[in-house]
C-alpha atoms as a PDB file:
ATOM      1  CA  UNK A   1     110.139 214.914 -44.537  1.00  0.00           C
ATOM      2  CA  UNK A   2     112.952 216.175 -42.872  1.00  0.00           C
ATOM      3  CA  UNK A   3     114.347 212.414 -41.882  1.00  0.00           C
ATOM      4  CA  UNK A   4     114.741 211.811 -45.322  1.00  0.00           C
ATOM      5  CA  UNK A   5     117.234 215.401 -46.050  1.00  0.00           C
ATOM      6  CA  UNK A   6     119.050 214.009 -42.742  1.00  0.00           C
ATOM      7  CA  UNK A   7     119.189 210.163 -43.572  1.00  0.00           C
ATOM      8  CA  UNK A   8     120.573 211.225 -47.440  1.00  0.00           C
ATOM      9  CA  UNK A   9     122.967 213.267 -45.603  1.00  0.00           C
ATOM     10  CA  UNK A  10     124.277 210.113 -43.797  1.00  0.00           C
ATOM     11  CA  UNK A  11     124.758 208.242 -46.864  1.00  0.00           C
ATOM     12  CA  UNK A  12     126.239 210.557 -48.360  1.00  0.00           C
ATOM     13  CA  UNK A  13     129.222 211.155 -45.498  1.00  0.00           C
ATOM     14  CA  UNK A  14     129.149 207.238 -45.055  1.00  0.00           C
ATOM     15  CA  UNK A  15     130.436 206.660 -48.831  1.00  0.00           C
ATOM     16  CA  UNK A  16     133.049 208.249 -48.435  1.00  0.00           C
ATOM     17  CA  UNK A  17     133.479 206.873 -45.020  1.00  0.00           C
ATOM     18  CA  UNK A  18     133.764 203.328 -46.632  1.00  0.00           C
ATOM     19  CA  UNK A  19     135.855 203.706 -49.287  1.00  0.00           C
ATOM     20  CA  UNK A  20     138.850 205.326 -46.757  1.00  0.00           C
ATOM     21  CA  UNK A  21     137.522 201.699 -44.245  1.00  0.00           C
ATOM     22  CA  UNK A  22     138.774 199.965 -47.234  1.00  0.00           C
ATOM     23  CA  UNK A  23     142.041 201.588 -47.620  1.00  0.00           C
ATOM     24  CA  UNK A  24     143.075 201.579 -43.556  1.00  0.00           C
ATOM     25  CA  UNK A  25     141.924 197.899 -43.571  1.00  0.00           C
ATOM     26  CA  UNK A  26     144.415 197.123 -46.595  1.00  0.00           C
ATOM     27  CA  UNK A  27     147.101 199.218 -45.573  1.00  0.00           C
ATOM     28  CA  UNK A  28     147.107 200.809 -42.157  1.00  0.00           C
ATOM     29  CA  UNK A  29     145.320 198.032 -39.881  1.00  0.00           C
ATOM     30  CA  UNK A  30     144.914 194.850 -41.073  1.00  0.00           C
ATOM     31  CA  UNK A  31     143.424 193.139 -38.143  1.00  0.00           C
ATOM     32  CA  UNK A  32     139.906 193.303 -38.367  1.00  0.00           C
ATOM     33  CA  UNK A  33     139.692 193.619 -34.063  1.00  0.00           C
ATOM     34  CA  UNK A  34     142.488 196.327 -34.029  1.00  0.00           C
ATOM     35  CA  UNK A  35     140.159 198.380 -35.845  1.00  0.00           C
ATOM     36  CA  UNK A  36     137.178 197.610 -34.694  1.00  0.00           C
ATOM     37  CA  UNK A  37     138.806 198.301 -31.819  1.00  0.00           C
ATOM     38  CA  UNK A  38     140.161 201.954 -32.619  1.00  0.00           C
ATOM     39  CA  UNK A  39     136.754 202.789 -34.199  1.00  0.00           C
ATOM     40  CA  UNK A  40     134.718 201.827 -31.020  1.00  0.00           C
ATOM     41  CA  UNK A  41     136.882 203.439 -28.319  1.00  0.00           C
ATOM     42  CA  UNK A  42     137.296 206.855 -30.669  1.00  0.00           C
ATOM     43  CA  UNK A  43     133.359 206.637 -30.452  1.00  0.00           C
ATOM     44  CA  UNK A  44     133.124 206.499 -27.011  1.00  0.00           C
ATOM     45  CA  UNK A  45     134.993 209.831 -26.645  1.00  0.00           C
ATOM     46  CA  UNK A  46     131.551 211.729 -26.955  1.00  0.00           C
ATOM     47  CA  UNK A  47     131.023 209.605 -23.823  1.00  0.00           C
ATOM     48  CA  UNK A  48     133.658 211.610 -22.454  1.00  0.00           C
ATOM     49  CA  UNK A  49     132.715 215.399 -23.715  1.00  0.00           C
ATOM     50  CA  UNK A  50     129.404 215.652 -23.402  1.00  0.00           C
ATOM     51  CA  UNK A  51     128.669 214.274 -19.795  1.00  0.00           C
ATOM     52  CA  UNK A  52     125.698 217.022 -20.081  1.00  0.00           C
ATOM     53  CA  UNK A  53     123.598 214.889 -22.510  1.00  0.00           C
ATOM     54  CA  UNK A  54     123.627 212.170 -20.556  1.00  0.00           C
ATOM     55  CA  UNK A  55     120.244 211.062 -18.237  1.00  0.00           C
ATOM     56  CA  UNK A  56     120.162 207.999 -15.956  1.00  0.00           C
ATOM     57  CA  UNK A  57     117.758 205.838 -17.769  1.00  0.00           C
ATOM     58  CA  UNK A  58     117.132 202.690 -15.043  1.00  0.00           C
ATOM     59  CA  UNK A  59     119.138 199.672 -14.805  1.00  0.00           C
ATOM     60  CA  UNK A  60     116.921 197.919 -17.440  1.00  0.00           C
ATOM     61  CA  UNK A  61     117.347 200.866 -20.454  1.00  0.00           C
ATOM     62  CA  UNK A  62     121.362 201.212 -19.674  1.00  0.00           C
ATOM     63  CA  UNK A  63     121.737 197.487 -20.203  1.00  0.00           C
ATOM     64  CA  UNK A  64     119.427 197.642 -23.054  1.00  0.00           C
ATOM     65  CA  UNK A  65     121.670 200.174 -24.266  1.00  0.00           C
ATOM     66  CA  UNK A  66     124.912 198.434 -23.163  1.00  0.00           C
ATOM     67  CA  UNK A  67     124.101 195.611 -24.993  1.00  0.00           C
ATOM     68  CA  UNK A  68     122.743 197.159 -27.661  1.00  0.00           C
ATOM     69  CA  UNK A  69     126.064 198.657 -28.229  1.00  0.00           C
ATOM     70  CA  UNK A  70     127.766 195.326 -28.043  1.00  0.00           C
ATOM     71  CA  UNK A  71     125.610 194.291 -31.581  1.00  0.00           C
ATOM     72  CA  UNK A  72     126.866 197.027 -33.169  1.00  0.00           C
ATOM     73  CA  UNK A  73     130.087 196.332 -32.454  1.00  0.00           C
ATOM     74  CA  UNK A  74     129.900 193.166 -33.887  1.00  0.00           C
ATOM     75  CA  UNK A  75     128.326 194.299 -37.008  1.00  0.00           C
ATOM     76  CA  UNK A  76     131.427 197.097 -37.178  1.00  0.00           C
ATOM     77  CA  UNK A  77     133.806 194.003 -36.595  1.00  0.00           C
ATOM     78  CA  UNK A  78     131.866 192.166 -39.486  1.00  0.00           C
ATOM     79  CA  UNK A  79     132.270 194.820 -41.754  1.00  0.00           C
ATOM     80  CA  UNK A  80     135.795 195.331 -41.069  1.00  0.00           C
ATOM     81  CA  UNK A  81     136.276 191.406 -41.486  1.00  0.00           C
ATOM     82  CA  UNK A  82     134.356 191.249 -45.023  1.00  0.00           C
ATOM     83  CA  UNK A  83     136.005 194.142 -46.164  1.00  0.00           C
ATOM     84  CA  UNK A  84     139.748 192.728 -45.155  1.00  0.00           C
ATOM     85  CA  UNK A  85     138.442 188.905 -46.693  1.00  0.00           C
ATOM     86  CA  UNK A  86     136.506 190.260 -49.918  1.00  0.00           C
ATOM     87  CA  UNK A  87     136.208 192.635 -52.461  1.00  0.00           C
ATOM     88  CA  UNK A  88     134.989 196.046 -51.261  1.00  0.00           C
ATOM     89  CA  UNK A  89     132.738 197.072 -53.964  1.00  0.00           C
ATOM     90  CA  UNK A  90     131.031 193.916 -53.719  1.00  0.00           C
ATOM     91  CA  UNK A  91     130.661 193.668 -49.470  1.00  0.00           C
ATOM     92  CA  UNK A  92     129.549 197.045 -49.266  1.00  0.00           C
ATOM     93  CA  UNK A  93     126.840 197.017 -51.650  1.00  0.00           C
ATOM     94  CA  UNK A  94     125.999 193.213 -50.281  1.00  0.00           C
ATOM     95  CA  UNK A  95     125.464 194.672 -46.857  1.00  0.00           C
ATOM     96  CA  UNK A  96     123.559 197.830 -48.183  1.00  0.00           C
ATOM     97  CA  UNK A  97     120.919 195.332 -49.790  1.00  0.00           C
ATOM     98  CA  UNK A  98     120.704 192.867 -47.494  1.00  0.00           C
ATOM     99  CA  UNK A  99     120.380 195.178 -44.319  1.00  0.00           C
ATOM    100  CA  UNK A 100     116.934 196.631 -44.975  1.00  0.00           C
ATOM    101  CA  UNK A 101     115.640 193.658 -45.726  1.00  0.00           C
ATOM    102  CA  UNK A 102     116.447 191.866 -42.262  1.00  0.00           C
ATOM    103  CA  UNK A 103     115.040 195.446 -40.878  1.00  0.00           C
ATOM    104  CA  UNK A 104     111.887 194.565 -42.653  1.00  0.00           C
ATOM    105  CA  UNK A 105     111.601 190.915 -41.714  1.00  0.00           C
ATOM    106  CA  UNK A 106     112.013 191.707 -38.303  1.00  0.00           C
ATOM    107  CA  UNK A 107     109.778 194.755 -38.448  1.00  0.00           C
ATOM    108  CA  UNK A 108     106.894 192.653 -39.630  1.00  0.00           C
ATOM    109  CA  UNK A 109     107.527 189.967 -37.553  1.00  0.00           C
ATOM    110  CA  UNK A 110     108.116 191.149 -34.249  1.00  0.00           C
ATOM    111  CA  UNK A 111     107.070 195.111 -34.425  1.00  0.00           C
ATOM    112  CA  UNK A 112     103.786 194.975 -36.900  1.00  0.00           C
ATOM    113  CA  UNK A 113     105.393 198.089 -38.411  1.00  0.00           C
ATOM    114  CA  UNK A 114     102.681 199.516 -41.120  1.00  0.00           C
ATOM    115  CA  UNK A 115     103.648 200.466 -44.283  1.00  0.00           C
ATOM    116  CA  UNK A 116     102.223 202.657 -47.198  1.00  0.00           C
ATOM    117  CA  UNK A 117     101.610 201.503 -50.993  1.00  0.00           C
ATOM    118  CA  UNK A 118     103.628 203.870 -51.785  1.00  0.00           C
ATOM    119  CA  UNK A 119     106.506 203.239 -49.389  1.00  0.00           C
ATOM    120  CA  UNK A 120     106.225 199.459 -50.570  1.00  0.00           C
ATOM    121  CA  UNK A 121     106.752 200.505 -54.081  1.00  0.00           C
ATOM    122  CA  UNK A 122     109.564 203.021 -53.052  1.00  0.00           C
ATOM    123  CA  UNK A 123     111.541 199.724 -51.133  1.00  0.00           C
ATOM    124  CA  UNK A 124     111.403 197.472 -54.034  1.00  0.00           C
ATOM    125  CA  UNK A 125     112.399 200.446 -56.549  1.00  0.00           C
ATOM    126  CA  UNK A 126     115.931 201.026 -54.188  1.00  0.00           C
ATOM    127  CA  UNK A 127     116.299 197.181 -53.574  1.00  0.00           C
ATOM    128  CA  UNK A 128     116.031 196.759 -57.849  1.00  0.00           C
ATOM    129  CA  UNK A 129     118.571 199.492 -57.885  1.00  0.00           C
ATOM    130  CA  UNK A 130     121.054 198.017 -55.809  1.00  0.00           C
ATOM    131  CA  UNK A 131     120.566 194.313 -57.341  1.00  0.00           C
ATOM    132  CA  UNK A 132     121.834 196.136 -60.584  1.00  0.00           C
ATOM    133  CA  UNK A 133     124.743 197.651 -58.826  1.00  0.00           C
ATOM    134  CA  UNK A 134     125.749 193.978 -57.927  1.00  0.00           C
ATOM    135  CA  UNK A 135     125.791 193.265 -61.321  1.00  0.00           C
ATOM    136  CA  UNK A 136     127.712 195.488 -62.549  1.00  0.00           C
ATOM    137  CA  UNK A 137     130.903 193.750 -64.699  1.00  0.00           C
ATOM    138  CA  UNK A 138     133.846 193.590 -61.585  1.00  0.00           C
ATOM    139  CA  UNK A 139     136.674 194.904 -63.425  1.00  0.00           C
ATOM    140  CA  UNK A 140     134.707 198.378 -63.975  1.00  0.00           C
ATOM    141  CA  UNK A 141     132.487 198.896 -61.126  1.00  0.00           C
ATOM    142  CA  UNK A 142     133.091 202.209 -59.785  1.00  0.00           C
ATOM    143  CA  UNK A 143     134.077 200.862 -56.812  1.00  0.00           C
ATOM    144  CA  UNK A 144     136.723 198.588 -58.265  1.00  0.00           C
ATOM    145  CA  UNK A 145     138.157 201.773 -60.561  1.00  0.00           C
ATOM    146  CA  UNK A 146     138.365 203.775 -57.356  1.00  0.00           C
ATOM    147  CA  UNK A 147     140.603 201.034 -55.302  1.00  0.00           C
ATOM    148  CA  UNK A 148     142.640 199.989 -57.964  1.00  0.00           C
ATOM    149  CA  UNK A 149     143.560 204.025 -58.575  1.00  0.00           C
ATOM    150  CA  UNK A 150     144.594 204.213 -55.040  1.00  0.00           C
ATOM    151  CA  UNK A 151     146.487 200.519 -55.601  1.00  0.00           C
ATOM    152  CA  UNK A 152     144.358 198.809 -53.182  1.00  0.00           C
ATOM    153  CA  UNK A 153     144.309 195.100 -53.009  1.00  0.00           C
ATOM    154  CA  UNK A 154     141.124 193.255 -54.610  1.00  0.00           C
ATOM    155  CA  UNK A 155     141.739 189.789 -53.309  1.00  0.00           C
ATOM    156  CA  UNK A 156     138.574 187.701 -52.949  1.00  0.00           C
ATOM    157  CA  UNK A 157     138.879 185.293 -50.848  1.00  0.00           C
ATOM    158  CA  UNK A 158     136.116 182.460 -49.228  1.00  0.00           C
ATOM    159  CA  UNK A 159     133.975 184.076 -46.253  1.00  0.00           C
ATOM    160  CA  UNK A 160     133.877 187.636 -47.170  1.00  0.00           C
ATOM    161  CA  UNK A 161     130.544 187.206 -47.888  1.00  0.00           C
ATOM    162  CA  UNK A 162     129.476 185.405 -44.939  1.00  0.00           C
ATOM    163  CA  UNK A 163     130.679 188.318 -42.730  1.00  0.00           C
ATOM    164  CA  UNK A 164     129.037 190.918 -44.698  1.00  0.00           C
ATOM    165  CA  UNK A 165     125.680 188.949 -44.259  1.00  0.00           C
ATOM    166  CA  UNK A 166     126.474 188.814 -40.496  1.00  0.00           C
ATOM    167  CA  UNK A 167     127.097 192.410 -40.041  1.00  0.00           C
ATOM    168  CA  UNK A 168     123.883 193.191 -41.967  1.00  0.00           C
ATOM    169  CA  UNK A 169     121.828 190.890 -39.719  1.00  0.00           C
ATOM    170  CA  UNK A 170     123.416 192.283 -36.593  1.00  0.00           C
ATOM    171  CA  UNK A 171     123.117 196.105 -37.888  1.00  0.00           C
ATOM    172  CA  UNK A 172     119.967 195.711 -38.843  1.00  0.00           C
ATOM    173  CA  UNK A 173     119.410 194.236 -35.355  1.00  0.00           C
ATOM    174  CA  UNK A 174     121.177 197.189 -34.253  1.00  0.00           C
ATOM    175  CA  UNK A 175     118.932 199.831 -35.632  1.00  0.00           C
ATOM    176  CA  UNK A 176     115.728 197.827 -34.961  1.00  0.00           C
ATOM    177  CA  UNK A 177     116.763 198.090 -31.323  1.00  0.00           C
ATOM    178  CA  UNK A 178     117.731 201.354 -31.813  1.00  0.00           C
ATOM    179  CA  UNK A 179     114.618 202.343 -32.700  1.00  0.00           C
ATOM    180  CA  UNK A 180     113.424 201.231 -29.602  1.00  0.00           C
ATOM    181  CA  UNK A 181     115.749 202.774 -27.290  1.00  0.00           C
ATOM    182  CA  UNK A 182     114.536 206.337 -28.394  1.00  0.00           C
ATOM    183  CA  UNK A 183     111.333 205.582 -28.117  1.00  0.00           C
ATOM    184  CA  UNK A 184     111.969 205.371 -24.209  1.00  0.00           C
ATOM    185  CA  UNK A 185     114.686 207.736 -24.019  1.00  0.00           C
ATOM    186  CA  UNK A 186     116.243 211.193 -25.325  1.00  0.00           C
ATOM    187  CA  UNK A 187     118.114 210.329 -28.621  1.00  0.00           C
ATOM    188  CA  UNK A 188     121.587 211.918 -27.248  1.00  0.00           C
ATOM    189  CA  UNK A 189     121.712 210.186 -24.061  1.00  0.00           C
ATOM    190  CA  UNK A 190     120.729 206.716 -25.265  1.00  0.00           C
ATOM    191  CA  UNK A 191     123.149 207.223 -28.131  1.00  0.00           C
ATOM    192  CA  UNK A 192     125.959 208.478 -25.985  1.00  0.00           C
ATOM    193  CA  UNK A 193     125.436 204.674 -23.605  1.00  0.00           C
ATOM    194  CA  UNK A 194     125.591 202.858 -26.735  1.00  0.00           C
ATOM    195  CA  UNK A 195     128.613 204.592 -27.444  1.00  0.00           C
ATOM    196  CA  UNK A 196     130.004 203.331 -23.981  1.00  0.00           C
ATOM    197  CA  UNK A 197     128.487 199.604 -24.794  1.00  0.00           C
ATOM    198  CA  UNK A 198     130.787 199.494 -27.827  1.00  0.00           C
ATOM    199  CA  UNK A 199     132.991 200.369 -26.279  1.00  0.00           C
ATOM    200  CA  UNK A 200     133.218 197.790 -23.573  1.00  0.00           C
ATOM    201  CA  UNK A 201     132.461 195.256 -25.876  1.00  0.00           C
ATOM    202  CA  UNK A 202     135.874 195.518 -27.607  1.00  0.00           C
ATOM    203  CA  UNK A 203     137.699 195.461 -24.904  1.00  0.00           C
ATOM    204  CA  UNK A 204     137.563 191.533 -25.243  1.00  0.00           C
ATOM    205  CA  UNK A 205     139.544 191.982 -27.940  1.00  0.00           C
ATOM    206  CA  UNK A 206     142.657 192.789 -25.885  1.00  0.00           C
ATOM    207  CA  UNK A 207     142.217 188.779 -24.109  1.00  0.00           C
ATOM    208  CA  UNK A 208     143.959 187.568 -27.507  1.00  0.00           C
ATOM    209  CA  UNK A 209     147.684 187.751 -27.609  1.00  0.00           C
ATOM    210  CA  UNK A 210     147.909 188.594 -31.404  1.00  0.00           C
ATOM    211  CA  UNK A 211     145.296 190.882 -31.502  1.00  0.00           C
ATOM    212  CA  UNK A 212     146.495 192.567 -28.782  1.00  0.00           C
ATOM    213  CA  UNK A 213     149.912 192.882 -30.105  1.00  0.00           C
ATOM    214  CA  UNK A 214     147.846 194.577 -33.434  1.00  0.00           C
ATOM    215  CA  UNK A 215     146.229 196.758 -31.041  1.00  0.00           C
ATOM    216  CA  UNK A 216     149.091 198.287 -28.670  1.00  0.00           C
ATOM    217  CA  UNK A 217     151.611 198.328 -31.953  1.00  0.00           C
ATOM    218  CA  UNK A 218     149.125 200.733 -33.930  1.00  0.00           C
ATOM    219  CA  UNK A 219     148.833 203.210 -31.152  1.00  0.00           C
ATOM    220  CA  UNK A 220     152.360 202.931 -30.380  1.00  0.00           C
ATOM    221  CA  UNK A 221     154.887 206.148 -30.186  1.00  0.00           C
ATOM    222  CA  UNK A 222     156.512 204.693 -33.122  1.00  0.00           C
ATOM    223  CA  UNK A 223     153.905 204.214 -35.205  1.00  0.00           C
ATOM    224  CA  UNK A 224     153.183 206.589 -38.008  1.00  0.00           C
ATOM    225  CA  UNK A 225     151.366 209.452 -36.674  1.00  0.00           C
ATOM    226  CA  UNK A 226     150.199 210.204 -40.479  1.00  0.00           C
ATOM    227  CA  UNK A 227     148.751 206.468 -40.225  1.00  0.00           C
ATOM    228  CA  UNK A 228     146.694 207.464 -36.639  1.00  0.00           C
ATOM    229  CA  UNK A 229     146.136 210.913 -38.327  1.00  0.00           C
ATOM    230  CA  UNK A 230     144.279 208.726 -41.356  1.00  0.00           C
ATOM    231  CA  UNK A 231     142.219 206.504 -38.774  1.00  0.00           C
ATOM    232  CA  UNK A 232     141.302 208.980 -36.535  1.00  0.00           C
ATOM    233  CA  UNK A 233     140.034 211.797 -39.697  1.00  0.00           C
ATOM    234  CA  UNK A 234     137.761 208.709 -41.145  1.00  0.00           C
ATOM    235  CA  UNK A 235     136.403 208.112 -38.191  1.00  0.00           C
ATOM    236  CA  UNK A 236     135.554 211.492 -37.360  1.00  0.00           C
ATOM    237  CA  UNK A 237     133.915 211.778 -41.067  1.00  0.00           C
ATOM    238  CA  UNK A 238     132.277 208.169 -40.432  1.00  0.00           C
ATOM    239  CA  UNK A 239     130.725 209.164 -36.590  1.00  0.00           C
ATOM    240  CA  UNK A 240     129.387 212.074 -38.204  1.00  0.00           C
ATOM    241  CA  UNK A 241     127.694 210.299 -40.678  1.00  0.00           C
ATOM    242  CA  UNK A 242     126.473 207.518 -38.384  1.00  0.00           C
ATOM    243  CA  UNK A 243     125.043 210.264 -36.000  1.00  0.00           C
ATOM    244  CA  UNK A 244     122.917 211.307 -38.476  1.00  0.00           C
ATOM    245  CA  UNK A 245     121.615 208.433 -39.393  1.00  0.00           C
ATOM    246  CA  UNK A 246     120.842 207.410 -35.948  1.00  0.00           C
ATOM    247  CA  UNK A 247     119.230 210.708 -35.928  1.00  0.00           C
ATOM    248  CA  UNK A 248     116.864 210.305 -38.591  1.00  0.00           C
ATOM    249  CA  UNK A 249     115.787 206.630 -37.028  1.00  0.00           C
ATOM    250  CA  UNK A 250     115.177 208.237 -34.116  1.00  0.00           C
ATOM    251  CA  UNK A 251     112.553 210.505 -36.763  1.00  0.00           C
ATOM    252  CA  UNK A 252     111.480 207.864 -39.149  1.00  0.00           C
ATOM    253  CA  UNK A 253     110.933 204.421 -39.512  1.00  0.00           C
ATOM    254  CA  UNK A 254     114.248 202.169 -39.322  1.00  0.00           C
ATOM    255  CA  UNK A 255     113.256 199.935 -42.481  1.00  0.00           C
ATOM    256  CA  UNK A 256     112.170 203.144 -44.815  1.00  0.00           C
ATOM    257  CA  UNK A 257     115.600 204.513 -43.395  1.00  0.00           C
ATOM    258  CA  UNK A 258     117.933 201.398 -44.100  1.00  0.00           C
ATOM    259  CA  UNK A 259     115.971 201.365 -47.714  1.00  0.00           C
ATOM    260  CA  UNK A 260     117.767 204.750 -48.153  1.00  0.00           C
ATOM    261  CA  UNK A 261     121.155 203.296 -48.016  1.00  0.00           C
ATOM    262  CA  UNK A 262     120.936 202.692 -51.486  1.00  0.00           C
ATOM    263  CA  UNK A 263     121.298 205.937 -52.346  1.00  0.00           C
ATOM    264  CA  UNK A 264     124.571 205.392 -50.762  1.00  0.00           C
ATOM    265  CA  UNK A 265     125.883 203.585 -54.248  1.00  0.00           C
ATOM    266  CA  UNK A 266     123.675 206.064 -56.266  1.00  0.00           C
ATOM    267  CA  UNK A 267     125.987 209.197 -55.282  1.00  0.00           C
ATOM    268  CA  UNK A 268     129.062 206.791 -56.085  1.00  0.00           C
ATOM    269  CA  UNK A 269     127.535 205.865 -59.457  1.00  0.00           C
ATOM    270  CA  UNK A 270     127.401 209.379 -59.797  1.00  0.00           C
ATOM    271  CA  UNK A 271     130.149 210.870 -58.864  1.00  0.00           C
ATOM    272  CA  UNK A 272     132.233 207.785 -60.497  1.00  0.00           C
ATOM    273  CA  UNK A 273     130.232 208.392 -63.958  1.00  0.00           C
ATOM    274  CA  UNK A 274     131.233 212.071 -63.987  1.00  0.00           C
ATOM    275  CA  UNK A 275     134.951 211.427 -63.629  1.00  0.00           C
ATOM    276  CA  UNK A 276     134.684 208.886 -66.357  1.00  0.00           C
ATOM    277  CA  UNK A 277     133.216 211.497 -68.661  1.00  0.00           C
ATOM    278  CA  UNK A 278     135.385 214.489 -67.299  1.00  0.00           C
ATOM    279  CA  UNK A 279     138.571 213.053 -66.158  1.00  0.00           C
ATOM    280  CA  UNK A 280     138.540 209.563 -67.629  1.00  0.00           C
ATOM    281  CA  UNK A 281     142.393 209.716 -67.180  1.00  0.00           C
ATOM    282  CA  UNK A 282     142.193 209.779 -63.013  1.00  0.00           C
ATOM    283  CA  UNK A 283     140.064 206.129 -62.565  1.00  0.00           C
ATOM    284  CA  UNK A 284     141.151 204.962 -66.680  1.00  0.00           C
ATOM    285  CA  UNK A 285     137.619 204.302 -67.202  1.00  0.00           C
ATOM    286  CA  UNK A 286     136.967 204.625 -70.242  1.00  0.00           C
ATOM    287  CA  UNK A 287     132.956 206.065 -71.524  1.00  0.00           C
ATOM    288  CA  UNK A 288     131.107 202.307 -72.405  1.00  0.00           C
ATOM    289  CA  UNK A 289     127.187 202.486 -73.290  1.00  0.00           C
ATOM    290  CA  UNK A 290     126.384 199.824 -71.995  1.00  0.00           C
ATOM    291  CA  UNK A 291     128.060 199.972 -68.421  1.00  0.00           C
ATOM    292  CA  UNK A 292     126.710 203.944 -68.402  1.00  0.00           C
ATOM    293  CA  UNK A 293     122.709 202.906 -69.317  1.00  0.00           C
ATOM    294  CA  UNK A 294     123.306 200.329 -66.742  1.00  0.00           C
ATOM    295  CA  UNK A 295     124.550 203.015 -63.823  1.00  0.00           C
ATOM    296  CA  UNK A 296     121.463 205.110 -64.985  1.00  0.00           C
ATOM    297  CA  UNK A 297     119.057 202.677 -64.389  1.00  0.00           C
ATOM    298  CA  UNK A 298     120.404 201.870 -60.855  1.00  0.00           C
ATOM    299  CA  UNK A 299     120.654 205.597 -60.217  1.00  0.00           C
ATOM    300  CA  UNK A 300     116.604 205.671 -61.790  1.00  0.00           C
ATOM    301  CA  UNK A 301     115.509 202.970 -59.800  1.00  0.00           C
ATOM    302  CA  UNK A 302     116.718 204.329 -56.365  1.00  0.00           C
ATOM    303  CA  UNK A 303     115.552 207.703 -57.445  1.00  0.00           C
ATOM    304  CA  UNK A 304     112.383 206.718 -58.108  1.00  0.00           C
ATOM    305  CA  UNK A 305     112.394 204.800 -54.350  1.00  0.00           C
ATOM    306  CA  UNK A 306     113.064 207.979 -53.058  1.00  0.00           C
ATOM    307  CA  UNK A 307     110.095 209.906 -54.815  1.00  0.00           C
ATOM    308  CA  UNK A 308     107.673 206.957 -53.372  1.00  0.00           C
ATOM    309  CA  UNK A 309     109.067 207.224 -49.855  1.00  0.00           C
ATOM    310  CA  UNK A 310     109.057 210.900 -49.886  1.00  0.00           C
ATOM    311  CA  UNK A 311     105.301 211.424 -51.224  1.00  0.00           C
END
């Protein structure tokens, strides 16, 4: 299935994606809007450069897509928010589990999407995998190891949760409607409007006087330009990853898709394990049994997900 080579390749350029997010929101842009705000309107450059994509779709499908792009910029705001209130490794992996399964509530419910034994079993297998990420001890997830390296703040505080669950009910929301969209339309042009719906959407952001302030002082002459260089780079490397994972819903099913996330945390657990054994001096993690049978069994379980889904 060739939705499933593109959707892995998402993940895979999203990780990475997310654990820069977490540094710019510590460091570089601290207000959740500002950079919501420089995500969205670097997004709708495409808008911009490839005017020969683009198809009038009807009043109705543009402000399908329009709005459509408003929810996801919600759910990017939400992100940004949970990220800036809680602790990364935890919000990130809340939102990957929690995602697919408003994607399949909704599915059921509203779309009478039709699933596979198989494809059931594959679901459960990722959504057992990531449950055992959460539960990994805090102090050595490989999440954790990675920001405290790179002297990131881990400050939990109350309502970083309650965004992340917000921006997984609004993205999946977002991909459900997504879904949708391409059924009626060619997948660059109704991508390319939802780029433009962002877009617009933060633009509200600039009717606040302190956000506003966070907004023009970032792009600012005096600014750091190594500071834009780091915003700009991570969103590059995040739109290319969110392209393709808009590209394999437009392919496959948006709930089997989301499901796939979890593979997300299984290259981390992966690439985090390898450093421990080769280079335990970069994260100081030092080899523990118990913490390493635990990774393996996440890194099983989503495996094995990915062999139901697949076959």
């Amino acid at each position: 299935m060739n939705w499933i080579v593109v959707a892995l390749s998402a993940y895979l350029l999203l990780a990475v994606a997310n654990l820069l997010d977490k540094f710019l929101v510590d460091n570089v842009l601290r207000n959740s809007k500002a950079y919501a705000f420089a995500a969205c309107l670097l997004g709708a450059v495409i808008f911009l450069v490839s005017p020969w994509f683009l198809s009038w779709p009807g009043w109705i499908l543009f402000s399908f897509n329009i709005l459509n792009g408003f929810i996801f910029a919600v759910a990017l705001w939400m992100l940004y928010e949970g990220l800036r209130r809680g602790e990364a490794a935890r919000i990130l992996v809340f939102i990957g589990g929690l995602t697919p399964v408003f994607s399949l509530i909704f599915s059921l419910l509203f779309f009478k999407e039709h699933f596979t034994a198989n494809q059931w079993r594959g679901m459960f297998c990722i959504l057992v995998g990531v449950v055992i990420i959460i539960l990994l001890p805090t102090a050595r997830s490989y999440l954790a190891r990675v920001f405290k390296k790179l002297r990131l703040r881990q400050d939990v505080k109350t309502g970083g949760l309650v965004f992340a669950a917000l921006s997984a009910l609004a993205y999946s929301v977002y991909f459900l409607s997504t879904k949708q969209a391409y059924a009626y339309q060619d997948f660059a042009s109704a991508f390319i409007w939802t780029r433009l719906g962002a877009a617009l959407f933060v633009l509200f952001f600039l009717i606040k006087r302190s956000d506003r302030q966070a907004i023009i002082s970032f792009w600012h002459k005096s600014s750091p330009r190594k500071n834009k260089f780091l915003v700009v780079s991570n969103q590059m490397l995040g739109a290319a990853g969110f392209i393709l994972q808009n590209y394999a819903i437009y392919l496959g099913s948006v709930v089997l898709i989301n499901a796939l996330q979890g593979a997300q945390y299984a290259f981390l657990l992966i690439i985090s394990t390898i450093l421990a054994l080769s280079a335990p001096r970069l994260l100081k993690e030092t080899f523990v049994w118990k913490i390493f049978l635990q990774k393996v069994a996440a890194v099983a379980a989503i495996a094995t997900g990915l062999y139901f889904i697949a076959f």
